[in-house]
C-alpha atoms as a PDB file:
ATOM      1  CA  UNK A   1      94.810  89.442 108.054  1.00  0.00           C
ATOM      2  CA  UNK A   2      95.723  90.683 111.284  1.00  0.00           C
ATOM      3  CA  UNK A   3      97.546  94.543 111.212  1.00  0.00           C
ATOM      4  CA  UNK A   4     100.374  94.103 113.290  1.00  0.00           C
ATOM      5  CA  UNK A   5     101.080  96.513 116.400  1.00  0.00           C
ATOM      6  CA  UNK A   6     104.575  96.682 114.992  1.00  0.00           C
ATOM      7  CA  UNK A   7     105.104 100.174 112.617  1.00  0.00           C
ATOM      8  CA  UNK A   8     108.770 100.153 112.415  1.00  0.00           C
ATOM      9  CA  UNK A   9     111.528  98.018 112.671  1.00  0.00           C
ATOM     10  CA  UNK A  10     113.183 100.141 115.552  1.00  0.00           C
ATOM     11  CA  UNK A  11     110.273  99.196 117.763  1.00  0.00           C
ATOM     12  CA  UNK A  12     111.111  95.577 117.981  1.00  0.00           C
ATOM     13  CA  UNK A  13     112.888  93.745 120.551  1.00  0.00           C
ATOM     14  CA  UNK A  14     116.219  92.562 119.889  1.00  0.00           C
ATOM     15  CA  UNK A  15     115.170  88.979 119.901  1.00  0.00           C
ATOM     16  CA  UNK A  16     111.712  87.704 118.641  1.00  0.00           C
ATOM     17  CA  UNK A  17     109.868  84.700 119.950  1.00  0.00           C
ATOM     18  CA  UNK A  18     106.905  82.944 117.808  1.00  0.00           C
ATOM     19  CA  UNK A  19     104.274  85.124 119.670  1.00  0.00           C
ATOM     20  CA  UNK A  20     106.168  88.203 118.408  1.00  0.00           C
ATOM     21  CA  UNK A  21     106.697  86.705 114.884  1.00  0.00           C
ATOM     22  CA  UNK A  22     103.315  86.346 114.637  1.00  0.00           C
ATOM     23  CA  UNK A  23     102.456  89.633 115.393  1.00  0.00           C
ATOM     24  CA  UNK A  24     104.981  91.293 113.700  1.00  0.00           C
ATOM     25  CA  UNK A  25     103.375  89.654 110.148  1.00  0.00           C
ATOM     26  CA  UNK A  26     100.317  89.488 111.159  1.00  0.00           C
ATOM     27  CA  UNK A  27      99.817  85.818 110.820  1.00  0.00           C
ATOM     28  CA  UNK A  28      98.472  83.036 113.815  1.00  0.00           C
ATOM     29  CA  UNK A  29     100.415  82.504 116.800  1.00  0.00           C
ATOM     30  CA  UNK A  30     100.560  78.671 115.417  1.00  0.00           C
ATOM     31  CA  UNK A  31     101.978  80.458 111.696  1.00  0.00           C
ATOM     32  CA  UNK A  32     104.616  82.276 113.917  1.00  0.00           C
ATOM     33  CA  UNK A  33     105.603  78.914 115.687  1.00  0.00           C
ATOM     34  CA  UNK A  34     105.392  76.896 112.468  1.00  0.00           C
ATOM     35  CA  UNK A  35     107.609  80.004 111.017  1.00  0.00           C
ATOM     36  CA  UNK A  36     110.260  79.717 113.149  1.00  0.00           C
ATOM     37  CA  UNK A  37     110.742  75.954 112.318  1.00  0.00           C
ATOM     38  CA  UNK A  38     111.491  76.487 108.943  1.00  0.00           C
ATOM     39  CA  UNK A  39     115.171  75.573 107.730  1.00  0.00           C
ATOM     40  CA  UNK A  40     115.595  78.906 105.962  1.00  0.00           C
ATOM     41  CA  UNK A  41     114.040  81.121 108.679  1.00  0.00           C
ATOM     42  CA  UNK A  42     117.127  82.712 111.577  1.00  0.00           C
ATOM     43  CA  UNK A  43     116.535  81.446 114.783  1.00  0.00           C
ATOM     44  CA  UNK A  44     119.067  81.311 117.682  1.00  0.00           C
ATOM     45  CA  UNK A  45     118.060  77.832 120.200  1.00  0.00           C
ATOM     46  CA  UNK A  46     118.877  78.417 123.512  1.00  0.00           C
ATOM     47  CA  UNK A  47     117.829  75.162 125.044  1.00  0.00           C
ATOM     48  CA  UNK A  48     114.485  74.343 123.741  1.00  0.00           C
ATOM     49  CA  UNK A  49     113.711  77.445 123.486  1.00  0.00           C
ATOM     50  CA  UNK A  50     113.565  79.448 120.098  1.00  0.00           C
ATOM     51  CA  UNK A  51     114.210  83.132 119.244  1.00  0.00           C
ATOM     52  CA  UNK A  52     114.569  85.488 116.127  1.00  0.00           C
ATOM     53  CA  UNK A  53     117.731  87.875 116.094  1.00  0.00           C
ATOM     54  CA  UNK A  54     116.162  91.057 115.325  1.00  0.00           C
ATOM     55  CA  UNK A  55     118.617  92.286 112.204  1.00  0.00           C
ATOM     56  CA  UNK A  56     118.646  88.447 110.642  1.00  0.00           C
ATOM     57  CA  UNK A  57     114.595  88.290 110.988  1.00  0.00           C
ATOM     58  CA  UNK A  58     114.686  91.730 109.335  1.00  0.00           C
ATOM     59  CA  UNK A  59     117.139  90.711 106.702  1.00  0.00           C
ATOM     60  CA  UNK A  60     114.668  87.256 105.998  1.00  0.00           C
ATOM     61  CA  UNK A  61     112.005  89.707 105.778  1.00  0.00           C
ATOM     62  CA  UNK A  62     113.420  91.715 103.394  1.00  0.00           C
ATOM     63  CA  UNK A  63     115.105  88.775 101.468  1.00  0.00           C
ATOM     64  CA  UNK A  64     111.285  87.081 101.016  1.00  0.00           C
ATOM     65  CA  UNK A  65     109.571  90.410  99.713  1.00  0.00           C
ATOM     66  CA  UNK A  66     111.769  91.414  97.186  1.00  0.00           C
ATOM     67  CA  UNK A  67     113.807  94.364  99.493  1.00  0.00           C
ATOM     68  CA  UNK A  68     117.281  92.269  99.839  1.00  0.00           C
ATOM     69  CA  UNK A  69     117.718  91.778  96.159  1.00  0.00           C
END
């Protein structure tokens, strides 16, 4: 598993594209883009184009490993 150049939450941008998914968890760039296309997972379209709202990826985050219970 890749260690992501992330360390806290406050360091992220306000929106997150699959590249910065990816890196954030650690996971592919193609896991990241496959990610984002999930029904469940927050993502804003603008166009074609797909982005993470930084407090709604960080809520699915929490909500998937047991912190938004």
């Amino acid at each position: 598993m890749k260690e992501s150049m992330y360390k806290r939450y406050e360091d992220l941008p306000l929106f997150l594209n699959a590249a910065t998914v990816a890196k954030v968890l650690g996971v592919s760039p193609s896991s990241g883009y496959e990610l984002m296309h999930e029904p469940d997972f927050p993502v804003l379209k603008i166009g074609s184009r797909m982005v993470a709202p930084k407090k709604r990826f960080i809520r699915w985050v929490e909500e998937h490993t047991g912190g938004g219970k």
